[in-house]
C-alpha atoms as a PDB file:
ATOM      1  CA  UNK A   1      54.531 -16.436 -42.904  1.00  0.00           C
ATOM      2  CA  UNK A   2      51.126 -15.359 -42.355  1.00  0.00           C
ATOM      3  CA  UNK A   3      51.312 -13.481 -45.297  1.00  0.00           C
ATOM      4  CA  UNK A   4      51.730 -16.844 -47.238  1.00  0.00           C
ATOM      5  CA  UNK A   5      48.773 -18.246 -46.271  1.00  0.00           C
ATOM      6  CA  UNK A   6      46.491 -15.603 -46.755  1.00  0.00           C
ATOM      7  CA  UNK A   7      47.634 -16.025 -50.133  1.00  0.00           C
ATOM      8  CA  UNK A   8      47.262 -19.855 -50.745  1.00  0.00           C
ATOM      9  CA  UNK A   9      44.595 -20.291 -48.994  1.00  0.00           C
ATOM     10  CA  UNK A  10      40.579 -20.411 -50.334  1.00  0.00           C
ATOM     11  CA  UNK A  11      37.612 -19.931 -48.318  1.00  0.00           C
ATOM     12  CA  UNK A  12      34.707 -22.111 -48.656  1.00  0.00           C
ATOM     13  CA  UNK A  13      32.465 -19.249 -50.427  1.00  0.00           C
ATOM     14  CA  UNK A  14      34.936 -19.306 -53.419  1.00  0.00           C
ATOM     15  CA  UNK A  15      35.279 -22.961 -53.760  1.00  0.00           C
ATOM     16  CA  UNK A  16      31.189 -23.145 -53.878  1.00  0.00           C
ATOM     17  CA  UNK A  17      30.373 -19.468 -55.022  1.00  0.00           C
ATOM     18  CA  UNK A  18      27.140 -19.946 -55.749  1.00  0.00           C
ATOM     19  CA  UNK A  19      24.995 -17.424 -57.678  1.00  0.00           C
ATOM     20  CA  UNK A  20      21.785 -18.406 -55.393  1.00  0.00           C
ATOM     21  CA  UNK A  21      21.869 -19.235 -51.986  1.00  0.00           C
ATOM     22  CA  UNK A  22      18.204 -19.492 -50.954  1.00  0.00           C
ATOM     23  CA  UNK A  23      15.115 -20.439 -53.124  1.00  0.00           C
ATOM     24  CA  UNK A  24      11.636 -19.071 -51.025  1.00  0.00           C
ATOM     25  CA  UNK A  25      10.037 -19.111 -54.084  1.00  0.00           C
ATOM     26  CA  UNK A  26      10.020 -23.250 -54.114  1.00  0.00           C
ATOM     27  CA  UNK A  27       7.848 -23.054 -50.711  1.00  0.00           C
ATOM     28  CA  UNK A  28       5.052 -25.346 -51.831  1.00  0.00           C
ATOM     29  CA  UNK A  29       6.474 -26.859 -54.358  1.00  0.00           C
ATOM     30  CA  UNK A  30       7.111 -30.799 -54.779  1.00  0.00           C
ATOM     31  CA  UNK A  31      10.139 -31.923 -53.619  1.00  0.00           C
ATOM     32  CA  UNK A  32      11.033 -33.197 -57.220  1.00  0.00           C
ATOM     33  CA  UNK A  33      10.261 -30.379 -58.750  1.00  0.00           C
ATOM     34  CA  UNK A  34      12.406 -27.683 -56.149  1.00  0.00           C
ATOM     35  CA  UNK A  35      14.807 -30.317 -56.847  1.00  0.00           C
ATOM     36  CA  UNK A  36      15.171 -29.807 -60.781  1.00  0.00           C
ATOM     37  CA  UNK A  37      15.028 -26.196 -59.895  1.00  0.00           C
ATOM     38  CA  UNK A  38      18.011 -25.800 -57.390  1.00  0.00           C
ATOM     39  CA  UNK A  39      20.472 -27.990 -59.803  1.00  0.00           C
ATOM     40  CA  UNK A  40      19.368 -25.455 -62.512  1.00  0.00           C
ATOM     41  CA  UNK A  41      21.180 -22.816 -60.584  1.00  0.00           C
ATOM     42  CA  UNK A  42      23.169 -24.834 -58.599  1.00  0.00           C
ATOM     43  CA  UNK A  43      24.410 -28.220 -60.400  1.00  0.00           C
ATOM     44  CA  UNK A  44      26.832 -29.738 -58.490  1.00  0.00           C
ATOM     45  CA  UNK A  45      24.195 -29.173 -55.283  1.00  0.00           C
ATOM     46  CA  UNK A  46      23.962 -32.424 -53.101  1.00  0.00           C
ATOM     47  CA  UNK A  47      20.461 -32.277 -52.735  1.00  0.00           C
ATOM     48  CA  UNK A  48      18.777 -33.830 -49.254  1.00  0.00           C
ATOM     49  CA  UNK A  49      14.689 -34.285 -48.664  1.00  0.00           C
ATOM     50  CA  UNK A  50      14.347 -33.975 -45.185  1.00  0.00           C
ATOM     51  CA  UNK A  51      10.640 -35.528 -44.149  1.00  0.00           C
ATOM     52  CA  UNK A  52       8.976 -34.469 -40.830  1.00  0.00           C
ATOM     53  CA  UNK A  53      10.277 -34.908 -37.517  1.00  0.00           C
ATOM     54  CA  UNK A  54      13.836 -36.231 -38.754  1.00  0.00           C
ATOM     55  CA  UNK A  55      16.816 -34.854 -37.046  1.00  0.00           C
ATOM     56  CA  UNK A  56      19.464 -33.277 -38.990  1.00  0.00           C
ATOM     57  CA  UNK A  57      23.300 -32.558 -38.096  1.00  0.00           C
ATOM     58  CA  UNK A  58      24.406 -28.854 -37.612  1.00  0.00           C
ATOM     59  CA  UNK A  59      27.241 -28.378 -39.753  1.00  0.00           C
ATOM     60  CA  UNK A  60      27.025 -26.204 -42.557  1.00  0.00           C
ATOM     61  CA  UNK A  61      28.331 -27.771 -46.358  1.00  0.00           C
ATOM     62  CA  UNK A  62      28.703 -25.010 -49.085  1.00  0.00           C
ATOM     63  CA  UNK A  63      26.788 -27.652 -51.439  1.00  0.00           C
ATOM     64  CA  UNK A  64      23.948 -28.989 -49.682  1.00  0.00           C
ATOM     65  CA  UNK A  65      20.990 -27.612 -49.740  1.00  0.00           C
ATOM     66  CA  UNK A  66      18.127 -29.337 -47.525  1.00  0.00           C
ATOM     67  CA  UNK A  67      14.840 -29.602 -48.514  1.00  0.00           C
ATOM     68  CA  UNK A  68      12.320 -29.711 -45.429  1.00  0.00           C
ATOM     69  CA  UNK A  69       8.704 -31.284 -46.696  1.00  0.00           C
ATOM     70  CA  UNK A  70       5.934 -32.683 -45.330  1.00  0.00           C
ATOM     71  CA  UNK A  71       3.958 -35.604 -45.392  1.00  0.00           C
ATOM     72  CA  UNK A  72       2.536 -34.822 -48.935  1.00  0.00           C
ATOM     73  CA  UNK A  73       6.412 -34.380 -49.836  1.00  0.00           C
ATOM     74  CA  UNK A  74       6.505 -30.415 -50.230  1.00  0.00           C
ATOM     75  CA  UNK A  75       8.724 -27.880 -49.275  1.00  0.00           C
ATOM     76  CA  UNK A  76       7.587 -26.331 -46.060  1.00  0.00           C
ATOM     77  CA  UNK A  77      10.591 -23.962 -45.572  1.00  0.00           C
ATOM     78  CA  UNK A  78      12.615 -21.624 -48.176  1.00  0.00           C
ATOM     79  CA  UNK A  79      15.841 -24.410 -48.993  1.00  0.00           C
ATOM     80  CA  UNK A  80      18.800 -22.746 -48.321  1.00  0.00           C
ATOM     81  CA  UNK A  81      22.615 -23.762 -48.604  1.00  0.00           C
ATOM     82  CA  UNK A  82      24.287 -25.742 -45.453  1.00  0.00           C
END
């Protein structure tokens, strides 16, 4: 039985498998712009902008990938996927 569901089931990394999982090279960069650049390598990404000071929830989602800016809307952290 167990061997049955090691066999149907999928984890979450091959669903998404992304080729890129972090961008630090978009540090600085305009939110639009590290935008264009994530759905380049990752198109079906669900993008979020995350401004300053705005709580976020803690679960992880193989195809988000949060963008943390600030006031003058650019990334301040590497985006990542979660």
């Amino acid at each position: 039985m167990a061997e049955e569901k090691q066999q149907g089931s999928i984890s979450p990394q091959e669903l998404a498998s992304p080729t890129k999982t972090r961008w630090p090279e978009l540090v600085g960069v305009s939110a639009d712009e590290a935008e264009k650049k994530i759905k380049e390598d990752m198109p079906d990404a669900h993008i979020q902008v995350v401004p300053p000071n705005t709580p976020v929830t803690l679960d992880f989602r193989f195809n988000r990938v949060r963008l943390f800016v600030d006031e003058s809307n650019k990334v301040i952290e590497a985006p990542t996927i979660g």
